[in-house]
N, C-alpha and C. Protein backbone atom coordinates (compact mmCIF):
# COMPACT_ATOMS: atom_id res chain seq x y z
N UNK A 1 21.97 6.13 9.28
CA UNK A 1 20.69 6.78 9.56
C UNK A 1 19.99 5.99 10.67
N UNK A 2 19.32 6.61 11.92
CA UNK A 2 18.78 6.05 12.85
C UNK A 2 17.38 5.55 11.75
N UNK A 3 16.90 4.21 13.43
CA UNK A 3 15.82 3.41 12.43
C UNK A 3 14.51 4.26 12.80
N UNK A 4 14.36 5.24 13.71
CA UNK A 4 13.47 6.32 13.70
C UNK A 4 12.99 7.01 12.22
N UNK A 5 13.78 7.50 11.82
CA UNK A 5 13.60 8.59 10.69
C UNK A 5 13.83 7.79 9.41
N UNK A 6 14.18 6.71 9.63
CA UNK A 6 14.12 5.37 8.28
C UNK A 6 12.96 5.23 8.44
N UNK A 7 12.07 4.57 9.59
CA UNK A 7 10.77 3.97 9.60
C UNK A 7 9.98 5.13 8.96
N UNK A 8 10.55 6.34 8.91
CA UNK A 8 9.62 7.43 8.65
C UNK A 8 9.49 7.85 7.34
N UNK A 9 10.30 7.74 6.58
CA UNK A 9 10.97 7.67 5.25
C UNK A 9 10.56 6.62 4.07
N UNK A 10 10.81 5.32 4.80
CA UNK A 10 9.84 4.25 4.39
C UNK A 10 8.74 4.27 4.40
N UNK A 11 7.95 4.61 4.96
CA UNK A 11 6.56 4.19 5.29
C UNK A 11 6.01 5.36 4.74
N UNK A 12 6.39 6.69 4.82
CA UNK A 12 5.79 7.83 4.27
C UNK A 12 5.96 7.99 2.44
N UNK A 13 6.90 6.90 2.06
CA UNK A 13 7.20 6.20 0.61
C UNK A 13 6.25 5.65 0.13
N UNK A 14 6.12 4.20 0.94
CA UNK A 14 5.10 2.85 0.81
C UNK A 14 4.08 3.68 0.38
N UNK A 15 3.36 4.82 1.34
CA UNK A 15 1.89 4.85 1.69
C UNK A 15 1.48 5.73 0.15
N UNK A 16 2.45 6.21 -0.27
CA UNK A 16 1.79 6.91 -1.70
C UNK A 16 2.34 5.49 -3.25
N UNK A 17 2.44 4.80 -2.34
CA UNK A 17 2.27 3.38 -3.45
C UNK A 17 0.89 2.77 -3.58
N UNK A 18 0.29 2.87 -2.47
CA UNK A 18 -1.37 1.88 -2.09
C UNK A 18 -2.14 2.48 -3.12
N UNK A 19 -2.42 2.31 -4.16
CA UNK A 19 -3.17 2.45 -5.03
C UNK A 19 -3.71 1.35 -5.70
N UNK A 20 -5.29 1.10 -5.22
CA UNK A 20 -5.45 -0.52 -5.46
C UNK A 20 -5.73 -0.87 -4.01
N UNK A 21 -4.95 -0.57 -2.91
CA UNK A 21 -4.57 -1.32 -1.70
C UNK A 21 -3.45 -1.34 -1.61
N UNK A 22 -3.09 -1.99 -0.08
CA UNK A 22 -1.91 -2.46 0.65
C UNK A 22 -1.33 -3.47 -0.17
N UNK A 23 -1.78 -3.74 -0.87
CA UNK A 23 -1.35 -5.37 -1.52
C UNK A 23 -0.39 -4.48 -2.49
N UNK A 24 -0.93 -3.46 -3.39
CA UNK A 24 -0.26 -2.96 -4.31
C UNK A 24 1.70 -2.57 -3.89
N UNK A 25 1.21 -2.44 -2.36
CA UNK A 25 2.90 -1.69 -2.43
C UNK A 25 3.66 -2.90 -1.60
N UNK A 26 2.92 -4.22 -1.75
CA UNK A 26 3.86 -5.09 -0.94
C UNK A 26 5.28 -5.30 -1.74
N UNK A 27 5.28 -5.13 -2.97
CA UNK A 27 6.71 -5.92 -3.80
C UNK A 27 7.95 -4.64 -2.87
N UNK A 28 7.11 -3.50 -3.54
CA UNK A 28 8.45 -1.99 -2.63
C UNK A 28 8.44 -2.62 -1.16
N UNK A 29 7.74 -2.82 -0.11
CA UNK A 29 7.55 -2.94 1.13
C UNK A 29 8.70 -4.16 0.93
N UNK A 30 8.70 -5.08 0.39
CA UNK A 30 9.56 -6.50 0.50
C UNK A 30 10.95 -5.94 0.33
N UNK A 31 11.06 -5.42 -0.92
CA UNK A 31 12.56 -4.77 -1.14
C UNK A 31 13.09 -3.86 0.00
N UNK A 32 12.27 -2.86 0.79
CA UNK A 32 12.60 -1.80 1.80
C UNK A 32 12.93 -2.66 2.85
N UNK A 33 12.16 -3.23 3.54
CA UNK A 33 11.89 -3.92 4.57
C UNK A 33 12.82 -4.99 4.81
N UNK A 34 13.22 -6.27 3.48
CA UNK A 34 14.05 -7.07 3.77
C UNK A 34 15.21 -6.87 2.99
N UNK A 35 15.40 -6.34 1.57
CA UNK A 35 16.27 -6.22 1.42
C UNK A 35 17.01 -5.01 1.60
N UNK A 36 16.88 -4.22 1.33
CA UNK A 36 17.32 -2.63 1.74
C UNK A 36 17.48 -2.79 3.72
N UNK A 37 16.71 -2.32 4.09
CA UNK A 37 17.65 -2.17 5.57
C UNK A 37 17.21 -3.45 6.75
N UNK A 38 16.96 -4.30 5.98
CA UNK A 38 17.43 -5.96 6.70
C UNK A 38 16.96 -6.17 7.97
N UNK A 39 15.74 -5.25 7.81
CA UNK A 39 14.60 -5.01 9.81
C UNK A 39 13.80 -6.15 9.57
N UNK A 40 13.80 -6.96 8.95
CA UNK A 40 12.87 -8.11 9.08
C UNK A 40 13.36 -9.15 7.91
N UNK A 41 13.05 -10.93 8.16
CA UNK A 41 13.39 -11.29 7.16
C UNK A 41 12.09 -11.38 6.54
N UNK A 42 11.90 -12.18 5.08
CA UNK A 42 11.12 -12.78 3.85
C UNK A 42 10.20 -12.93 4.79
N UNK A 43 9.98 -14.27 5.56
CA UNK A 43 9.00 -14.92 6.61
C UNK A 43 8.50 -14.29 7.44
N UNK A 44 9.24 -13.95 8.16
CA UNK A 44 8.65 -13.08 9.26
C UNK A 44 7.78 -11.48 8.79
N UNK A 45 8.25 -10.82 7.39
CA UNK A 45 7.27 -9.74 6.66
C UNK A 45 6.25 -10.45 6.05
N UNK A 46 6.24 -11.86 5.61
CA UNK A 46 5.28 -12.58 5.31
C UNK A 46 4.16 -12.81 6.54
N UNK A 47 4.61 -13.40 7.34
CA UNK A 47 3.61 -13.31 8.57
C UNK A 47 3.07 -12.24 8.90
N UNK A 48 3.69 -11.19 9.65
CA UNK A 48 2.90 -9.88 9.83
C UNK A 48 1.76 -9.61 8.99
N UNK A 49 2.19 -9.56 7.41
CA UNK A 49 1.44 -9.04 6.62
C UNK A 49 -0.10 -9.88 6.37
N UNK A 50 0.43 -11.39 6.31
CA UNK A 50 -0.65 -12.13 6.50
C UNK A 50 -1.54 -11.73 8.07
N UNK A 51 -1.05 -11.46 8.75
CA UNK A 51 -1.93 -11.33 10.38
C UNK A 51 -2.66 -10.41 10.03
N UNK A 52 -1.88 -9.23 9.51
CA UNK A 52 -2.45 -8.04 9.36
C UNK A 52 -3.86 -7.92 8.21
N UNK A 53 -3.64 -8.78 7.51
CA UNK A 53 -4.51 -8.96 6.41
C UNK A 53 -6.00 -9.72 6.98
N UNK A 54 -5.43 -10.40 7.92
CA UNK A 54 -6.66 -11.18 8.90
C UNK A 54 -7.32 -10.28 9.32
N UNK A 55 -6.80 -9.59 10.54
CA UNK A 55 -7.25 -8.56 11.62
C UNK A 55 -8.40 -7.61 11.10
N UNK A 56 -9.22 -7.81 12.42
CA UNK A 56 -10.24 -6.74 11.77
C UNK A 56 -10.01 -5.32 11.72
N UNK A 57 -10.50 -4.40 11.22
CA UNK A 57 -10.30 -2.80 10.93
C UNK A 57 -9.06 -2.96 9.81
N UNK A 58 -8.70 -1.40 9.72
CA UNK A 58 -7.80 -1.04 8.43
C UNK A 58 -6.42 -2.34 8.57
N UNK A 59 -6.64 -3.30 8.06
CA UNK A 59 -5.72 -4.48 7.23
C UNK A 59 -4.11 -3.81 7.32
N UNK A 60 -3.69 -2.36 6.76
CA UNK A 60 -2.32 -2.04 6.27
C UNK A 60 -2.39 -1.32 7.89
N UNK A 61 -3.01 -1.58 9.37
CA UNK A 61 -2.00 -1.17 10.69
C UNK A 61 -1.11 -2.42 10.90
N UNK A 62 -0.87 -3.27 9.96
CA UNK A 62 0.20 -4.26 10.39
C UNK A 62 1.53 -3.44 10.42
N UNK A 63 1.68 -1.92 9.11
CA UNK A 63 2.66 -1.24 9.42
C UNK A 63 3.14 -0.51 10.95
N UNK A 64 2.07 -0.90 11.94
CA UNK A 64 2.73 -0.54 13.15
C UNK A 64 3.20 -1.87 13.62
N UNK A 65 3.08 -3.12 13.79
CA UNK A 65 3.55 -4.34 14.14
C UNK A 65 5.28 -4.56 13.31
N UNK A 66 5.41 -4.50 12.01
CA UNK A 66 6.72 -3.84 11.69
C UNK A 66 7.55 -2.63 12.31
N UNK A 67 6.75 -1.66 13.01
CA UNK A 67 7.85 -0.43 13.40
C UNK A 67 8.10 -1.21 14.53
N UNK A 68 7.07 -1.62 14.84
CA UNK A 68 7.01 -1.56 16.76
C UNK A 68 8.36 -3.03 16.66
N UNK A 69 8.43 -4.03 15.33
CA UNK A 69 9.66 -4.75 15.62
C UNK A 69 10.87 -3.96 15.42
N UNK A 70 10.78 -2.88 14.95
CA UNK A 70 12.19 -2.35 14.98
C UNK A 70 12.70 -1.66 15.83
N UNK A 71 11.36 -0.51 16.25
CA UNK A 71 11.90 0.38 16.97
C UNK A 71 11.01 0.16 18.05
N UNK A 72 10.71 -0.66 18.74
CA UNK A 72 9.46 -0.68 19.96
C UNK A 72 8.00 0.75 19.79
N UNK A 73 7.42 0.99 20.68
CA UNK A 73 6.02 1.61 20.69
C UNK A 73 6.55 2.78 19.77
N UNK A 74 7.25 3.69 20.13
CA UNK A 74 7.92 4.75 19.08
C UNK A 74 7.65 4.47 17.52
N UNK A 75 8.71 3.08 17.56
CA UNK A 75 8.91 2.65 16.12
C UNK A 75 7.12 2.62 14.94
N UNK A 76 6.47 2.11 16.09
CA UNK A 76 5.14 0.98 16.12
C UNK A 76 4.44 2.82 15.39
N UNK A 77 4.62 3.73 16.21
CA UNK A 77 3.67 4.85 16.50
C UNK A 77 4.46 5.38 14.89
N UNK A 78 5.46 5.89 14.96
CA UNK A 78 6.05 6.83 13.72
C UNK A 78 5.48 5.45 12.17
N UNK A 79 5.93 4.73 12.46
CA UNK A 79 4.87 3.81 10.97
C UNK A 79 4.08 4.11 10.63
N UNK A 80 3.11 4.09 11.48
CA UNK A 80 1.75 4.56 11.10
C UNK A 80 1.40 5.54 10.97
N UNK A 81 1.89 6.18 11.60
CA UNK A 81 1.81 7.78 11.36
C UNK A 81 2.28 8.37 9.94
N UNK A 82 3.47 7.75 9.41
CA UNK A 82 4.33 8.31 8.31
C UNK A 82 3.51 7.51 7.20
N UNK A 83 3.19 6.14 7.37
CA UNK A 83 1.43 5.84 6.34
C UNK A 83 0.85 6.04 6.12
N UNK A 84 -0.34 6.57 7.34
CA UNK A 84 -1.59 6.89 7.31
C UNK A 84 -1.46 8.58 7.07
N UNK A 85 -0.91 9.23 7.51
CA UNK A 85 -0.82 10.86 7.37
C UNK A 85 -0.70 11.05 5.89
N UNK A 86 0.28 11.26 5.32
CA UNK A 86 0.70 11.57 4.15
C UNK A 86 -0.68 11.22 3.02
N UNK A 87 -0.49 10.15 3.10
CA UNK A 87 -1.96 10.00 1.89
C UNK A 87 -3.68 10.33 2.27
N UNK A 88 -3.73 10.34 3.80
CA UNK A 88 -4.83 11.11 4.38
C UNK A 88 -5.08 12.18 3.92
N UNK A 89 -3.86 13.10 4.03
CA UNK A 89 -3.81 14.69 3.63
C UNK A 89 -4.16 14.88 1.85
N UNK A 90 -3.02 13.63 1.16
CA UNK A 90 -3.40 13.93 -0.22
C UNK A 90 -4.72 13.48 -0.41
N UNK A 91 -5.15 12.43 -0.06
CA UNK A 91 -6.67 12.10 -0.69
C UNK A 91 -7.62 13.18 0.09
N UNK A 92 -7.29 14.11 0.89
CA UNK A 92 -8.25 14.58 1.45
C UNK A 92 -8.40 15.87 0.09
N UNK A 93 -7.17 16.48 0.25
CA UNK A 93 -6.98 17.34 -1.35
C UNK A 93 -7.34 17.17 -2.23
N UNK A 94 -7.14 15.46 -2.54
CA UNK A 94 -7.78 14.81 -4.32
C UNK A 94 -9.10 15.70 -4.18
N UNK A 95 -9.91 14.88 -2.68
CA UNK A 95 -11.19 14.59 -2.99
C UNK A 95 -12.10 16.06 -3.44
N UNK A 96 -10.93 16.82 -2.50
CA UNK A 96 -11.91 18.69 -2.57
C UNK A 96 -11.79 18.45 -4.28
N UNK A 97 -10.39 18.96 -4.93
CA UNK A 97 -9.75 19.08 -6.13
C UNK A 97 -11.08 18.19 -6.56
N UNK A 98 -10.99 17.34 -6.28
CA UNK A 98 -12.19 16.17 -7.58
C UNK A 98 -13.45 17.03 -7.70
N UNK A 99 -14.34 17.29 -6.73
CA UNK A 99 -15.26 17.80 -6.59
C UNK A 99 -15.51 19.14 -7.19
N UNK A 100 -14.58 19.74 -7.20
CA UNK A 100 -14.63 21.03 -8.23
C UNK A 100 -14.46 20.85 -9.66
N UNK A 101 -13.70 19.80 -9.80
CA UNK A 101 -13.62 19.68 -11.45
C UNK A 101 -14.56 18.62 -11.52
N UNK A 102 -15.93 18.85 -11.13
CA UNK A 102 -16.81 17.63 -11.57
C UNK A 102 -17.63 17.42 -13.00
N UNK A 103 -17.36 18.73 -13.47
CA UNK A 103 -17.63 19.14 -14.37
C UNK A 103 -16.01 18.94 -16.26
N UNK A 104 -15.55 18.91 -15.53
CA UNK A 104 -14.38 18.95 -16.02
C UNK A 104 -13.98 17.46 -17.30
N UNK A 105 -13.79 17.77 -18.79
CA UNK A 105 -14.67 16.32 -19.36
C UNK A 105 -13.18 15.16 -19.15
N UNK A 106 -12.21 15.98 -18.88
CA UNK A 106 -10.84 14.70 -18.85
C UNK A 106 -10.96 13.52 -17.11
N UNK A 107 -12.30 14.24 -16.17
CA UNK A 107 -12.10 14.11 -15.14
C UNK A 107 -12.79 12.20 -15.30
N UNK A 108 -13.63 11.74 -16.43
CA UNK A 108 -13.96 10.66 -16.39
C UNK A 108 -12.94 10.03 -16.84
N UNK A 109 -12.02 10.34 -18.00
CA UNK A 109 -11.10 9.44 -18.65
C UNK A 109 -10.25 9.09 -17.79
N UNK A 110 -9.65 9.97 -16.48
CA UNK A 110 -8.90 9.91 -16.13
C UNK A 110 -9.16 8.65 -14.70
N UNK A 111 -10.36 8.64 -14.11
CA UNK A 111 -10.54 7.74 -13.47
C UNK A 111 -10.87 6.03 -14.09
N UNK A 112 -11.13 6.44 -15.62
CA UNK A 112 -11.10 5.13 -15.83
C UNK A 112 -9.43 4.62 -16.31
N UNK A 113 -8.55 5.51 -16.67
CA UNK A 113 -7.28 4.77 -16.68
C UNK A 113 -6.40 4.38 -15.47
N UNK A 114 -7.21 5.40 -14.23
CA UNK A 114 -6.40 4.64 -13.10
C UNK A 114 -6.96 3.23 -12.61
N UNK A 115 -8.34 2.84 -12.82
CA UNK A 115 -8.64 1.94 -12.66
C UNK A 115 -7.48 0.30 -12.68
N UNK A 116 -7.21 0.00 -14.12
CA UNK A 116 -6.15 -0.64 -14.28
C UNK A 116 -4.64 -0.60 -13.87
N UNK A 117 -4.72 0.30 -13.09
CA UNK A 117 -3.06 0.85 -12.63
C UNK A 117 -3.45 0.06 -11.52
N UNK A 118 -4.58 0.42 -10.58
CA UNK A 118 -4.77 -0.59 -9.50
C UNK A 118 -4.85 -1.49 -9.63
N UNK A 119 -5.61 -2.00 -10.40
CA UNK A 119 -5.47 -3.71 -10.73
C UNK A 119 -4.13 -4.14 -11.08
N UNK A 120 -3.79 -3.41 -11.84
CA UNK A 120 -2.18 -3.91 -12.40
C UNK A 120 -1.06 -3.55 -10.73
N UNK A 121 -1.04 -3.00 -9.92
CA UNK A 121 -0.35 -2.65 -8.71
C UNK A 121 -0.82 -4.17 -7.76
N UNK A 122 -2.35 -4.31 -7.47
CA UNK A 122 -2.53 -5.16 -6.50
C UNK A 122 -2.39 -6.78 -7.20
N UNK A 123 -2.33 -7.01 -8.65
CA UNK A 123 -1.67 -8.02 -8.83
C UNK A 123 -0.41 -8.71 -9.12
N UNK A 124 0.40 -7.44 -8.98
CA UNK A 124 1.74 -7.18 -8.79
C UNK A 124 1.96 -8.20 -7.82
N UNK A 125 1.69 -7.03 -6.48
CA UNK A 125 1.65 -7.06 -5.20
C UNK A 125 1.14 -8.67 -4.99
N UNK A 126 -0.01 -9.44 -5.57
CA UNK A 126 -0.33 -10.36 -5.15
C UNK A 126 0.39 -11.11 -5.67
N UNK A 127 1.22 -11.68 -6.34
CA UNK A 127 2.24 -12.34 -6.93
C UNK A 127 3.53 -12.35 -6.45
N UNK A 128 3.75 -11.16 -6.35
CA UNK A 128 5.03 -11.38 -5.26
C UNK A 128 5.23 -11.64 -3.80
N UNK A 129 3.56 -11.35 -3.34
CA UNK A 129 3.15 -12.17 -1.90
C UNK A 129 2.91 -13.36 -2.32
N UNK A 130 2.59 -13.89 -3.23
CA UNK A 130 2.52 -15.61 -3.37
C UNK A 130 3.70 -16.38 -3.57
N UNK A 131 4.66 -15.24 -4.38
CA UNK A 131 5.94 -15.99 -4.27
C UNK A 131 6.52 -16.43 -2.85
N UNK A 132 6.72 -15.60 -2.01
CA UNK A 132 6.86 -15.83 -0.62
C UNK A 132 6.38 -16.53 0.16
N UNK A 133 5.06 -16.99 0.38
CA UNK A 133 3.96 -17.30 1.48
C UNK A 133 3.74 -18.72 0.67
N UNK A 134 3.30 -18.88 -0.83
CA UNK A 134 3.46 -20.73 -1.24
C UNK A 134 4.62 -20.88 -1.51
N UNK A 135 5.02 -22.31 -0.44
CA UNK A 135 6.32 -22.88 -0.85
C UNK A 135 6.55 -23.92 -0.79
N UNK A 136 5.67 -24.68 -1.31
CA UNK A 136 5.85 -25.95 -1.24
C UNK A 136 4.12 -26.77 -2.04
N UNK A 137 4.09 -27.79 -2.01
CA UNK A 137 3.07 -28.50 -2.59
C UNK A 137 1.24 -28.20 -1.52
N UNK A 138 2.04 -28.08 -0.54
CA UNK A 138 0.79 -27.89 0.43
C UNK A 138 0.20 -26.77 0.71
N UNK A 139 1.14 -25.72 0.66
CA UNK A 139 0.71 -24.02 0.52
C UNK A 139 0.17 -24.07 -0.83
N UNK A 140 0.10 -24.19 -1.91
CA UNK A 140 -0.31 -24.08 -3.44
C UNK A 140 -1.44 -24.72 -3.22
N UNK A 141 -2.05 -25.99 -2.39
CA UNK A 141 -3.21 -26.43 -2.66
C UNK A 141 -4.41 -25.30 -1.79
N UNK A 142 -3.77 -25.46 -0.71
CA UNK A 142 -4.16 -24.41 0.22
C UNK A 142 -4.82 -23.25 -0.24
N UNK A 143 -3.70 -22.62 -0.97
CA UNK A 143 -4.08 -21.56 -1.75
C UNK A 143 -4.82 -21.50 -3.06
N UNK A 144 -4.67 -22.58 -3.74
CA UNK A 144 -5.82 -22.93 -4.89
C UNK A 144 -7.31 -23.38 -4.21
N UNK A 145 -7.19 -24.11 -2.99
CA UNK A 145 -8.53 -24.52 -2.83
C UNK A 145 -9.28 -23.21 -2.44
N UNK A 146 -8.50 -22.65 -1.10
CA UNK A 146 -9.26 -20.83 -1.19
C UNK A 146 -9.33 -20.40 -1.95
N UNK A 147 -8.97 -20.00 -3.15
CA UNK A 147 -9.27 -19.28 -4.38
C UNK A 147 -10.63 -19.97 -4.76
N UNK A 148 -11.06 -21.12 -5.23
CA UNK A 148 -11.85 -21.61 -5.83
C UNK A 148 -13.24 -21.68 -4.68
N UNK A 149 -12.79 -21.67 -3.50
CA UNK A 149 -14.12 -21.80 -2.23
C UNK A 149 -14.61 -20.51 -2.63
N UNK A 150 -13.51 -19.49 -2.50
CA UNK A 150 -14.04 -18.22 -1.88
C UNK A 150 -14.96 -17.81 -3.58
N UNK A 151 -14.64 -17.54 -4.89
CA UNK A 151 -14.66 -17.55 -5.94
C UNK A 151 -16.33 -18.25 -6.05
N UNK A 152 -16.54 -19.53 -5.91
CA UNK A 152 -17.21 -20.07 -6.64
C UNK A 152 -18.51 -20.56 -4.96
N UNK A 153 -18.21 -20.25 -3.76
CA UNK A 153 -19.64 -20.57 -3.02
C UNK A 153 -19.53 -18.93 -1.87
N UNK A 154 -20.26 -19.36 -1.21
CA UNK A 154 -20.60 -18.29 -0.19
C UNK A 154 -19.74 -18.83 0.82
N UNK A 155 -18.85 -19.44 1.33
CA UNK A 155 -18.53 -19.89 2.40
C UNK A 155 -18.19 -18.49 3.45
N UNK A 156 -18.21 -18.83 4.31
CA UNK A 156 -17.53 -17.69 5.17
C UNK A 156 -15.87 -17.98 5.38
N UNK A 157 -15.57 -16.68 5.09
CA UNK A 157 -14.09 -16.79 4.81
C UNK A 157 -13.38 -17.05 6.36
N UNK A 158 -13.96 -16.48 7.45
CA UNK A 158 -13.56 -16.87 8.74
C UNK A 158 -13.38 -18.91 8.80
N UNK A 159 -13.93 -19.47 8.00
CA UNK A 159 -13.37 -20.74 8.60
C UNK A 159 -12.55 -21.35 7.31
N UNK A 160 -12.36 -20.92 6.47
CA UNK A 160 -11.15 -20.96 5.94
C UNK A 160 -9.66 -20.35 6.50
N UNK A 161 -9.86 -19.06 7.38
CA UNK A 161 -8.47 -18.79 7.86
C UNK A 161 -8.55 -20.07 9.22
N UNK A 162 -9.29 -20.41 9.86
CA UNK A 162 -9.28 -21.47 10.71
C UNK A 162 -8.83 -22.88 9.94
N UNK A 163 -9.15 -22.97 8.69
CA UNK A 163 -9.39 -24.54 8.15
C UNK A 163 -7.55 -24.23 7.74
N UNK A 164 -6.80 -23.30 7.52
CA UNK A 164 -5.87 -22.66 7.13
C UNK A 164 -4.56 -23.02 8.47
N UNK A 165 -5.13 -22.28 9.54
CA UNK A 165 -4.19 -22.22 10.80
C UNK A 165 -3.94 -24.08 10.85
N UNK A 166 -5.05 -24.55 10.89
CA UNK A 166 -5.34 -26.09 11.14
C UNK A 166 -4.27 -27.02 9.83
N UNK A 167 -4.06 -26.27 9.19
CA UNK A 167 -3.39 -26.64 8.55
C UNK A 167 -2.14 -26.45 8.64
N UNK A 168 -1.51 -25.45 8.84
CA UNK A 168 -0.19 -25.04 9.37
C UNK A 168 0.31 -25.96 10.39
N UNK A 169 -0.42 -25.75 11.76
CA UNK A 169 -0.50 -26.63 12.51
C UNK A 169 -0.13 -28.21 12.00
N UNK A 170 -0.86 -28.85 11.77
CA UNK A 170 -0.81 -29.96 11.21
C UNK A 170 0.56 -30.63 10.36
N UNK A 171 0.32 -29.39 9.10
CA UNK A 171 0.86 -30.28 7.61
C UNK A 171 2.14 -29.17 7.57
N UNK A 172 2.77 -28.34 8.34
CA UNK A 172 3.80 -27.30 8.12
C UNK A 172 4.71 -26.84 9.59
N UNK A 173 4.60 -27.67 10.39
CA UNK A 173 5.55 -27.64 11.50
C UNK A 173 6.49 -27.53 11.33
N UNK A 174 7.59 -26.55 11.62
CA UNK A 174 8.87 -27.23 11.64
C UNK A 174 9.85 -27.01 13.13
């Protein structure tokens, strides 16, 4: 199968996983991506995803920085497209569909059981991005001390991804 109509296949997959977020469909994205058709390794889907998670505006266009490594601007363009389309169209449907059954009494139960599906998806997702991204004694502190900054003061999270790079830099050269 050309990597055209794979990128299209994949990604038009992934994008009805994000429930919760991008985070939710990283474990499928890891399996598609590195193990299934071998367009990127562990590290290098780790990076993207981390950049992408930085970057300002919608976080999950890192799925064009993945096409565009496989298949150049094409690749870059059909990703996002086969992401962002597909669940555009359905949530655009949910939302009419919601609005008519507003009245409807299963329509509360039902948003409070998806609630936990997201939580349970994006901590999936966040666990199996931590498996990857801490690996060693210095990523784990890294990552415990952000947890507890961001958690417990106001800091601005912009100089933690700086206090972060500075760290890479530094304590993770290779």
């Amino acid at each position: 199968m050309g990597k055209i109509p794979a990128l299209a296949g994949v990604f038009s997959y992934l994008s009805f996983l994000t429930i919760g977020g991008g985070m939710a469909a990283f474990p499928e994205m890891k399996v598609q991506i590195v193990e299934v058709h071998r367009w990127l390794s562990e590290t290098q889907l780790v990076h993207v995803y981390s950049v992408g998670q930085m970057s300002p505006g919608p976080n999950m266009m890192m799925v064009a920085e993945i096409g565009e490594l496989v298949a150049g601007i094409l690749g870059a363009t059909i990703a996002a497209l086969a992401f962002f389309v597909p669940t555009g169209i359905l949530t655009f449907g949910v939302g009419r569909l919601w609005k008519k059954l507003e009245h409807w009494p299963w329509r509360d139960s039902i948003q409070k059981g998806l609630g936990p599906v997201a939580i349970g998806l994006a901590v999936a997702g966040l666990l199996s991005f931590g498996k990857s991204a801490v690996t060693g004694w210095l990523t784990s502190i890294v990552a415990i001390a952000v947890f507890f900054l961001v958690a417990r003061t106001r800091i601005n999270p912009a100089l933690l991804i700086l206090a972060g790079a500075i760290v890479g830099v530094v304590g993770l050269r290779s």
